[in-house]
N, C-alpha and C. Protein backbone atom coordinates (compact mmCIF):
# COMPACT_ATOMS: atom_id res chain seq x y z
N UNK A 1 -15.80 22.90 6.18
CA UNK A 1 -17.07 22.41 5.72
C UNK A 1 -17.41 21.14 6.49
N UNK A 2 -18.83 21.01 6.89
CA UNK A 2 -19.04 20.00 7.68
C UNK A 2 -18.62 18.45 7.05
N UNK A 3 -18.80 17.64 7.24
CA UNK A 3 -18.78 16.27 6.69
C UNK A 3 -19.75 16.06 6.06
N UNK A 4 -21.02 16.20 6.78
CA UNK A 4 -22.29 16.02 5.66
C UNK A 4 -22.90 16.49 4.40
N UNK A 5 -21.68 17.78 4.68
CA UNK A 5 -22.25 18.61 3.37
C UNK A 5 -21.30 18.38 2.18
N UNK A 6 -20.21 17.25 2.37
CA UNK A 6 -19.35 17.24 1.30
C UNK A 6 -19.62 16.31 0.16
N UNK A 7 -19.21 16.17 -0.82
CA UNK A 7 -19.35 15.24 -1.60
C UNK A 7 -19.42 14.11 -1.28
N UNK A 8 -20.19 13.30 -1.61
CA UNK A 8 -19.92 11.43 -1.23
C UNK A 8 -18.83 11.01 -2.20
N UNK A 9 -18.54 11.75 -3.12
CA UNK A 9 -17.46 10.95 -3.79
C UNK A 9 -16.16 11.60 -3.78
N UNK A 10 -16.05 12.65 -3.14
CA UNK A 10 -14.63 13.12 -2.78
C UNK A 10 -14.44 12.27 -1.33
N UNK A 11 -15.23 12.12 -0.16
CA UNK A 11 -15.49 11.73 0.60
C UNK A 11 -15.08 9.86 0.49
N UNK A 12 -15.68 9.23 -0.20
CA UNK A 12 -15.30 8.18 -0.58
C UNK A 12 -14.00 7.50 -1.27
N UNK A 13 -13.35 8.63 -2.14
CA UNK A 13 -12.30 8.62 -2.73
C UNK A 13 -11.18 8.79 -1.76
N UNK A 14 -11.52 9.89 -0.88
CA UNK A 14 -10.40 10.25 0.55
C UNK A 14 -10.19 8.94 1.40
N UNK A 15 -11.32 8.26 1.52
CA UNK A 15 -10.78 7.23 2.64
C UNK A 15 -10.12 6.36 1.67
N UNK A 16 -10.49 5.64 0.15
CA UNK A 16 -9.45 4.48 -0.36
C UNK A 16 -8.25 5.04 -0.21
N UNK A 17 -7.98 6.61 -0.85
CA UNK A 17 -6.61 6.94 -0.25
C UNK A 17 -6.11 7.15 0.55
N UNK A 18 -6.43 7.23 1.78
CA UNK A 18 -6.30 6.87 3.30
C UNK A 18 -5.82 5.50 3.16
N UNK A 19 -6.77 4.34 2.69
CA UNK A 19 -6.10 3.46 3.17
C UNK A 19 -5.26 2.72 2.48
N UNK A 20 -5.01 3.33 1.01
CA UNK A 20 -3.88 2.70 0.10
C UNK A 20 -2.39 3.75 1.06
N UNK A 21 -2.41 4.57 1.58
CA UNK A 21 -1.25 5.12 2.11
C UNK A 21 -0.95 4.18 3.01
N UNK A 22 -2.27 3.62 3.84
CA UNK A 22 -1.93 2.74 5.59
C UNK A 22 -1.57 1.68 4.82
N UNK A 23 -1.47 1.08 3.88
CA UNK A 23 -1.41 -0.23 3.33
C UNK A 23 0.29 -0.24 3.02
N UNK A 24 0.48 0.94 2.24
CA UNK A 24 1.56 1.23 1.96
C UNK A 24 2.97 1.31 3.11
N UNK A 25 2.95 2.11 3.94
CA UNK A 25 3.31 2.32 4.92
C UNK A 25 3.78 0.67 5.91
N UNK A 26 2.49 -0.52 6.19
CA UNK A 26 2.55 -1.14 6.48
C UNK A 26 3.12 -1.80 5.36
N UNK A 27 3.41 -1.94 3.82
CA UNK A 27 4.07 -2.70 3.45
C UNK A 27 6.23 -2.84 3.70
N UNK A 28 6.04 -0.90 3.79
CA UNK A 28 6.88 -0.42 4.04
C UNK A 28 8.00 -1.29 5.63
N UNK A 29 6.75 -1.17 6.16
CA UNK A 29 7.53 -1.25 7.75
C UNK A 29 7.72 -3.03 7.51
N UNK A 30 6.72 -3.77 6.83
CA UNK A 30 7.17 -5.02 6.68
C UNK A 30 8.36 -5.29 6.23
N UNK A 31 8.75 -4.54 4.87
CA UNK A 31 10.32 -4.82 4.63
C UNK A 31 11.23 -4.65 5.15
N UNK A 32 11.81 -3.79 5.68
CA UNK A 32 12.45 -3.04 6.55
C UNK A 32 12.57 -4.16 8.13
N UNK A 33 11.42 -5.37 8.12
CA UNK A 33 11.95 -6.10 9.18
C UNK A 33 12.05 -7.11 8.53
N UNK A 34 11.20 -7.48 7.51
CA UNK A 34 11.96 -9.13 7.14
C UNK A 34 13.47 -8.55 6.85
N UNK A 35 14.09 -7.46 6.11
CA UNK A 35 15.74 -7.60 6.02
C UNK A 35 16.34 -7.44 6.93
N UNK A 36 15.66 -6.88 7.85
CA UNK A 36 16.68 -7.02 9.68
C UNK A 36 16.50 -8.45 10.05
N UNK A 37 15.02 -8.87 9.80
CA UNK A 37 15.53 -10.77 10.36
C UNK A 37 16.57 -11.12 9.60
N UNK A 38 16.67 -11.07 7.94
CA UNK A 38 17.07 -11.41 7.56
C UNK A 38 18.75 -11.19 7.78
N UNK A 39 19.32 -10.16 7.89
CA UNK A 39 20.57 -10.02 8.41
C UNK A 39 20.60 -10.06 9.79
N UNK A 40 19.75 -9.91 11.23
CA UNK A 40 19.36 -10.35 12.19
C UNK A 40 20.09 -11.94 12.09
N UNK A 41 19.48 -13.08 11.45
CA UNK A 41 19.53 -13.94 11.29
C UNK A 41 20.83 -14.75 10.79
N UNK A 42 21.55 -14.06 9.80
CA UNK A 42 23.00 -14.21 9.63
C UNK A 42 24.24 -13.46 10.81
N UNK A 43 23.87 -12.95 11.52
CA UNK A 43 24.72 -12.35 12.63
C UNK A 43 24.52 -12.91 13.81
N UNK A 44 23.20 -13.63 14.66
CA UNK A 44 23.16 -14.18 15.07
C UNK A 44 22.88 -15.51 15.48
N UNK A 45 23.22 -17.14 15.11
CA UNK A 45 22.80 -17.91 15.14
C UNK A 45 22.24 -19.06 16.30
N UNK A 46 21.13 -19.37 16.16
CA UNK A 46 20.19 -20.10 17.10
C UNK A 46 19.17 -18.47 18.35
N UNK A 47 19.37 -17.81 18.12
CA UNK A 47 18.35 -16.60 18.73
C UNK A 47 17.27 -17.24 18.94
N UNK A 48 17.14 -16.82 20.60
CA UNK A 48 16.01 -17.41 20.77
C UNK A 48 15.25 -18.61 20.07
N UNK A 49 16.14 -19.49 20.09
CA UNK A 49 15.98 -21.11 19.81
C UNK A 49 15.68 -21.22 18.33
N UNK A 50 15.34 -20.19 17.59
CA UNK A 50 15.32 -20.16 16.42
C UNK A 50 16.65 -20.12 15.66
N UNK A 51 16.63 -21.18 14.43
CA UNK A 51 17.86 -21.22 13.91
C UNK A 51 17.84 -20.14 12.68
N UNK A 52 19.19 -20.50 11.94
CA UNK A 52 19.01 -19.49 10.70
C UNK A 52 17.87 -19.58 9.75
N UNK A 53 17.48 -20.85 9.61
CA UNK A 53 16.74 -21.46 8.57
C UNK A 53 15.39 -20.93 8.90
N UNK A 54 14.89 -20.76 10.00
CA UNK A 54 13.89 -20.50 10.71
C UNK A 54 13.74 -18.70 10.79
N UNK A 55 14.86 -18.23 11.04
CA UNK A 55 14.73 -16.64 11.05
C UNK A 55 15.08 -16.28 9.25
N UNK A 56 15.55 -17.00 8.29
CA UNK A 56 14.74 -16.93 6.73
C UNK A 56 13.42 -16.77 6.50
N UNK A 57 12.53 -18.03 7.05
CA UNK A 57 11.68 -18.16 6.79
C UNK A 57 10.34 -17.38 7.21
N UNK A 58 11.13 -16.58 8.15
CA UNK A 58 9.51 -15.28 8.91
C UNK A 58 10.47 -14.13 7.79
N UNK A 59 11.67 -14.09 7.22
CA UNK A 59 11.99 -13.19 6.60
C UNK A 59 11.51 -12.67 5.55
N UNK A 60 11.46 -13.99 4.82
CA UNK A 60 10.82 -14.15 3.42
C UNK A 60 9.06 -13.93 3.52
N UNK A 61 8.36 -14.56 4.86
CA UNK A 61 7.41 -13.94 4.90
C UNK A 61 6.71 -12.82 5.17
N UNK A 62 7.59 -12.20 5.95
CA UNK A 62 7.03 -10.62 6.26
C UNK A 62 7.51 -10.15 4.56
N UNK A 63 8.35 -10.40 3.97
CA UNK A 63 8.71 -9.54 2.58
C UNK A 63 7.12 -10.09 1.52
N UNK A 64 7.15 -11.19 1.95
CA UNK A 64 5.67 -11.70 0.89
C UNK A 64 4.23 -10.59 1.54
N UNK A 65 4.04 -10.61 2.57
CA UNK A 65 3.39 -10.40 2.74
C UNK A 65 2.94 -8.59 2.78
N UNK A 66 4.75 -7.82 2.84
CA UNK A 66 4.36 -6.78 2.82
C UNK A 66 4.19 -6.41 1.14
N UNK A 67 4.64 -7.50 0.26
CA UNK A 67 4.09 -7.24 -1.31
C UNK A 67 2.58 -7.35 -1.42
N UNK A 68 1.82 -8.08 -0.82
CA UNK A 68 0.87 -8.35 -0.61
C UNK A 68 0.15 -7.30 -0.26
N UNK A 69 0.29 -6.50 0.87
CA UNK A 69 -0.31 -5.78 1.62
C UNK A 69 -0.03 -4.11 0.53
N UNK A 70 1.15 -4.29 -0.16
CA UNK A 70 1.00 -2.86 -1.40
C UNK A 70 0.05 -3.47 -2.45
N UNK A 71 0.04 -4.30 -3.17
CA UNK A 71 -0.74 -4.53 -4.06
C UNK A 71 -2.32 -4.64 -3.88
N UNK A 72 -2.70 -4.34 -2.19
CA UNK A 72 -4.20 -4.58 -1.81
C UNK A 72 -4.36 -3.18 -1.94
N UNK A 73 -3.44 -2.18 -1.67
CA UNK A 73 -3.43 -1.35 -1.19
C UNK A 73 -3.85 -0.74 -3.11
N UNK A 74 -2.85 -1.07 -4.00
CA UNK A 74 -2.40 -0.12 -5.25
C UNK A 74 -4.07 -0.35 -6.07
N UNK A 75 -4.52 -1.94 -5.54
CA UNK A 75 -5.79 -2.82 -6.41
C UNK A 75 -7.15 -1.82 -6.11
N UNK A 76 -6.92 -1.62 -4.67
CA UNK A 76 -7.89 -0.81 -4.07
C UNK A 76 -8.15 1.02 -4.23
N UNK A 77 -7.25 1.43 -4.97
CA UNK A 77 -7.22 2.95 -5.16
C UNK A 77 -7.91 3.29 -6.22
N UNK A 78 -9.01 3.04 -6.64
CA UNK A 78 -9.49 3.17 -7.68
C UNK A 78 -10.85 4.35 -7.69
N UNK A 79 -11.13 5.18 -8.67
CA UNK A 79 -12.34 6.50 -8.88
C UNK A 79 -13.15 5.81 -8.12
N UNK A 80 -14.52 6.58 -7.50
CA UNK A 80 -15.85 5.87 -7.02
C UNK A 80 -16.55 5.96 -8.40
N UNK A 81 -16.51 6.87 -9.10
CA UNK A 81 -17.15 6.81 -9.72
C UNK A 81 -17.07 6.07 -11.67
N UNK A 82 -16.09 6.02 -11.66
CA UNK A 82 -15.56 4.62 -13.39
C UNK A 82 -15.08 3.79 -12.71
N UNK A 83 -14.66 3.41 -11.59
CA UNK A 83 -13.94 2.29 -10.80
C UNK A 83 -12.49 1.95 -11.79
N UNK A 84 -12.03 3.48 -11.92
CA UNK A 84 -10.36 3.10 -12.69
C UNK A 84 -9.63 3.66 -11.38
N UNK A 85 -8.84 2.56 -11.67
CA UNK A 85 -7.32 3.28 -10.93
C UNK A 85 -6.93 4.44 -11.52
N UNK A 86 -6.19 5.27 -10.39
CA UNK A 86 -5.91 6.76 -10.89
C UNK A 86 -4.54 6.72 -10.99
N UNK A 87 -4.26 6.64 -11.91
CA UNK A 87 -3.18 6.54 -12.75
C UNK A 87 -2.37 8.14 -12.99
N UNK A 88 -1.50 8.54 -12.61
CA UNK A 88 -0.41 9.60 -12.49
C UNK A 88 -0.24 9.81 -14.12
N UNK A 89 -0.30 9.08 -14.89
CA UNK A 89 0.67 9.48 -16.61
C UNK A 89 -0.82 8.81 -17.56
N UNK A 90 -0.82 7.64 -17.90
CA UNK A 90 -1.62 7.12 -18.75
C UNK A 90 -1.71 5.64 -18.20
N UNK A 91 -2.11 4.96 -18.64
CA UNK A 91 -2.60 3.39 -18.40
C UNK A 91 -1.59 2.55 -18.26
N UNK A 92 -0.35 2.30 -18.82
CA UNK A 92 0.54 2.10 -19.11
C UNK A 92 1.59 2.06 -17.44
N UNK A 93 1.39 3.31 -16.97
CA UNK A 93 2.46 4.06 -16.09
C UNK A 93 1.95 2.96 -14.74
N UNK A 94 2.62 2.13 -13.86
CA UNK A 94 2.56 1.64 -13.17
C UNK A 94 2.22 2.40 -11.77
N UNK A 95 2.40 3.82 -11.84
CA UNK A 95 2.39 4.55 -10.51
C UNK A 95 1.00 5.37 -10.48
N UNK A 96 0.76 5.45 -9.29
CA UNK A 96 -0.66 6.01 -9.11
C UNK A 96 -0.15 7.65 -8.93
N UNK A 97 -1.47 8.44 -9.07
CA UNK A 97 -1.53 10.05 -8.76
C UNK A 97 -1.87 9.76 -6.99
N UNK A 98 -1.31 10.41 -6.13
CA UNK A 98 -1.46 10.23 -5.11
C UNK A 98 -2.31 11.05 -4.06
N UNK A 99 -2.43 12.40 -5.17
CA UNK A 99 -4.34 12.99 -4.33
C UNK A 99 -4.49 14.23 -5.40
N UNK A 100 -4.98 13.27 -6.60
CA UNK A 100 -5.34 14.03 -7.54
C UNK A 100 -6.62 14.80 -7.38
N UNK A 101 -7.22 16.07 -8.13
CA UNK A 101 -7.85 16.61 -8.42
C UNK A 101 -9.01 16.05 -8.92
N UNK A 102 -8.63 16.18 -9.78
CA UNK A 102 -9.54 15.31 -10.81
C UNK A 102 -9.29 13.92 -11.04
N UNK A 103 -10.55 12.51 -11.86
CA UNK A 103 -9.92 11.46 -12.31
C UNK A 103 -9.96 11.90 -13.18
N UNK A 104 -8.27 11.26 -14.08
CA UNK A 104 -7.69 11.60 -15.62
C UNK A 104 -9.03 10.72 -16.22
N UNK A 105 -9.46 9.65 -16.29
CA UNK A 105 -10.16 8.88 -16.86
C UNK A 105 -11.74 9.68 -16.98
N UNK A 106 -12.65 10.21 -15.77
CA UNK A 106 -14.12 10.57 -16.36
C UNK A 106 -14.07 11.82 -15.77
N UNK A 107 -13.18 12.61 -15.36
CA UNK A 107 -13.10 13.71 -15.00
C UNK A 107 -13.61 14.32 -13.59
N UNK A 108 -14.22 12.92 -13.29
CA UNK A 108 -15.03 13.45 -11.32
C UNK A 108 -13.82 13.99 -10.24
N UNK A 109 -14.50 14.87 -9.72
CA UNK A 109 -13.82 15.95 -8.39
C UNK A 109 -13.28 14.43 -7.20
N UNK A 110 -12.20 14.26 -7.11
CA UNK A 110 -11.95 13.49 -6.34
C UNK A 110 -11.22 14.89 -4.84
N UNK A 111 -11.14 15.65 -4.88
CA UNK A 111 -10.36 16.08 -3.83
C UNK A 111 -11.06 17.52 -3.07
């Protein structure tokens, strides 16, 4: 089906989840290097003129920042049309539905 002929709100709904996955992903790859600086950093000391204290401190920030970069990601996944997060269980459940059908909340065609 062409693009133009699709829903604007399945259409709209596809890209936030597009980019709560890229968000994700990038929070992903953030951790995965602040704990290599971070053990990076205890295995080798003064690297590239940087000391331990110094290869902590980009450690701890790539980990802040890839929390950062999921929670833009989890804030941003929300219906076009009730502006709820799509929630996998009930309100409660911290985890999102990840390419639901329907929203549980007003029932619009997200997919």
């Amino acid at each position: 089906m062409p693009e133009t002929e699709r829903d604007p709100v399945v259409v709209e709904f596809q890209q936030r989840r597009k980019t709560m996955l890229q968000n994700f992903l990038l929070a992903l790859i953030l951790f995965a290097l602040g704990l290599a600086a971070k053990q990076f950093s205890e295995a080798i000391d003064g690297f590239l003129g940087i000391g331990r204290a110094g290869w902590t401190a980009a450690a701890i920030a790539q980990l802040i920042a890839g929390v950062v970069f999921a929670l833009r990601g989890f804030w941003q996944y929300r219906c076009p049309v009730c502006n709820e997060i799509v929630r996998a269980h009930d309100r409660y459940y911290l985890g999102t539905a990840i390419n639901p059908t329907r929203c549980p909340r007003c029932g619009a065609r997200l997919r």
